[in-house]
Protein backbone atom coordinates (compact mmCIF):
# COMPACT_ATOMS: atom_id res chain seq x y z
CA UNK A 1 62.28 25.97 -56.04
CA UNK A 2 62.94 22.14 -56.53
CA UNK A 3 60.27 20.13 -58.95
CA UNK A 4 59.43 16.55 -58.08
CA UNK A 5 60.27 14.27 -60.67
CA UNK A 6 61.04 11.01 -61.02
CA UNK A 7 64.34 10.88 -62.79
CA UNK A 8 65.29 14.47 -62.56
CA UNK A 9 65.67 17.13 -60.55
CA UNK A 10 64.97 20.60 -61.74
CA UNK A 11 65.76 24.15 -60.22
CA UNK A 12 66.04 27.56 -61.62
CA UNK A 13 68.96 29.82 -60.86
CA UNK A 14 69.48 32.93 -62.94
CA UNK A 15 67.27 31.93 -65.41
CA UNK A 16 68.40 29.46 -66.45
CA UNK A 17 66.58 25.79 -65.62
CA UNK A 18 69.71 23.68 -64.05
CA UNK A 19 68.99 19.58 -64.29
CA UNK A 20 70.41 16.81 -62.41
CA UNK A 21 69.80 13.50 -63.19
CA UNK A 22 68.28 11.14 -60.11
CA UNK A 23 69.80 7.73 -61.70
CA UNK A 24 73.56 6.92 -61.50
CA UNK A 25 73.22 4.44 -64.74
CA UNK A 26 70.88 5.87 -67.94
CA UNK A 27 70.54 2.38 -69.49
CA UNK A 28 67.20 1.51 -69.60
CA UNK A 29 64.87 2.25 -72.76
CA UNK A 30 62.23 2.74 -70.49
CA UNK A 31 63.72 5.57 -68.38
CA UNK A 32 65.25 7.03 -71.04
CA UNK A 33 62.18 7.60 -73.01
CA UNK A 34 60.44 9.01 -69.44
CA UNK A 35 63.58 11.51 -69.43
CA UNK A 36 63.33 12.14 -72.51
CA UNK A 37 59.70 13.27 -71.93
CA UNK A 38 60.40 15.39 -68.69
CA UNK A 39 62.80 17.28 -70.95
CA UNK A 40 60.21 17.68 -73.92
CA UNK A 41 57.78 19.26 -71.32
CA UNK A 42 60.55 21.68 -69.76
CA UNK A 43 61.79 22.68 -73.05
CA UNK A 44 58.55 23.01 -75.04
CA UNK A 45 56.87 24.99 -71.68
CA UNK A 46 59.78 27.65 -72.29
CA UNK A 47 60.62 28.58 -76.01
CA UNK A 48 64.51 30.42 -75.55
CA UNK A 49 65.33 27.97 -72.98
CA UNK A 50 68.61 28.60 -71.39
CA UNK A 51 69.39 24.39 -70.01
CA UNK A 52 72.21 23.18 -67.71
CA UNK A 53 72.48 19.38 -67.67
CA UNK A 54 74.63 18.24 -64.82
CA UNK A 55 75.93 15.20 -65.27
CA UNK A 56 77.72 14.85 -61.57
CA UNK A 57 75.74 11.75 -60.17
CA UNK A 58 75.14 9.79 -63.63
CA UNK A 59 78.33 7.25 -64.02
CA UNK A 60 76.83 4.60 -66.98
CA UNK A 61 75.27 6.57 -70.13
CA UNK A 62 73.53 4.17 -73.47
CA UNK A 63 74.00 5.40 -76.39
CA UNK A 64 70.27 5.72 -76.64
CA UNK A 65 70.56 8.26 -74.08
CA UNK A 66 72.65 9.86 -76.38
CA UNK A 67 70.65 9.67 -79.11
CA UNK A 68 67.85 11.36 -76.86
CA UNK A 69 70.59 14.24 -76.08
CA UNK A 70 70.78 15.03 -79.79
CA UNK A 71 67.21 15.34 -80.36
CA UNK A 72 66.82 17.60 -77.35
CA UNK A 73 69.58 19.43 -78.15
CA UNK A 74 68.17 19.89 -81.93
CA UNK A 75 64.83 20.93 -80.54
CA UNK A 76 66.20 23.63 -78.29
CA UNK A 77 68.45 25.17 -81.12
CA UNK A 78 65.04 25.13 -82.90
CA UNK A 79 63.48 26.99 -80.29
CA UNK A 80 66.57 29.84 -79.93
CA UNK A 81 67.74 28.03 -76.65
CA UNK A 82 71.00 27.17 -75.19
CA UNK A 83 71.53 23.85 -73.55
CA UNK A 84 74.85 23.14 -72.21
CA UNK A 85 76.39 19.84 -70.46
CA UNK A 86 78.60 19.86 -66.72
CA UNK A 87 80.19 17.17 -64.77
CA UNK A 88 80.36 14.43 -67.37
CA UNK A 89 83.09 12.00 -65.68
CA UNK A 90 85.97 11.03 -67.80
CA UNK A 91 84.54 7.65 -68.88
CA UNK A 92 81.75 8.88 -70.46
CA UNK A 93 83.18 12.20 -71.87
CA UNK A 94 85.08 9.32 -73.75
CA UNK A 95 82.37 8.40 -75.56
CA UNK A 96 81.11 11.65 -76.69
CA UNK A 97 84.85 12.47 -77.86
CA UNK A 98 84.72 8.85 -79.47
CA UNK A 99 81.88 9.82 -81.12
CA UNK A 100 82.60 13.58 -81.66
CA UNK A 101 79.36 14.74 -79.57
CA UNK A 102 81.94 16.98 -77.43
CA UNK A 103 81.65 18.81 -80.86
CA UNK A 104 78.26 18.79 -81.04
CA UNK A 105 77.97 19.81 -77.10
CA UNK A 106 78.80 22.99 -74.92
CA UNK A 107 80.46 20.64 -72.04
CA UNK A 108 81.91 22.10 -69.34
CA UNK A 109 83.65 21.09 -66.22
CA UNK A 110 81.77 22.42 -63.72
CA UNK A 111 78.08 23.31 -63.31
CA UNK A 112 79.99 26.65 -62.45
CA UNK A 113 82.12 27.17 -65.33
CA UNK A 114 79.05 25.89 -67.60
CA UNK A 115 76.60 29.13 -65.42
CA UNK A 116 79.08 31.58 -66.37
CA UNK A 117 78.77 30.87 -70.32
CA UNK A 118 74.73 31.78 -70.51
């Protein structure tokens, strides 16, 4: 059961909501605020949210999309959810060891690996 969206795509398996990103680069403010939103409405629609984010197709990340990450990662915790990261590419899992997000972040490999954690 895939949901149209414009910079995401959204399934359920298991329970638990599984995201892929549409856009190869997050750079723009503008896109990054409409994700940003699309994630507000999944995660405030379902309080306990169990979230997959799989980063397999996204190659260029801002740090503004980062900074949208942490707030949606806040507001799940908030809420008694789980969100965990997949797929990141090495280039960008740089960045979040740079800046000591993969602390802050369940990452995992593989969608797979990240499934099996829930």
């Amino acid at each position: 059961m895939e949901q149209p969206s414009s910079h995401l795509r959204i399934k359920r398996a298991d329970g638990v909501s599984v995201v892929e990103f549409a856009d190869r680069k997050i750079l723009e403010e503008l896109s990054i605020q409409e994700i940003g939103e699309e994630l507000d409405r999944l995660v405030g629609g379902e309080p306990g949210i169990k979230l997959l984010l799989n980063f397999k197709n996204v190659d260029h990340l801002s740090s503004a999309a980062l900074g949208m990450l942490i707030t949606l990662n806040k507001r799940i915790k908030e809420q008694d959810g789980s969100l965990k990261l997949s797929d990141i590419n090495r280039q960008i899992f740089e960045v979040f060891k740079i800046t000591r997000l993969n602390r802050v972040f369940d990452i995992h490999e593989t969608a797979q690996q990240a499934m099996a954690t829930f």
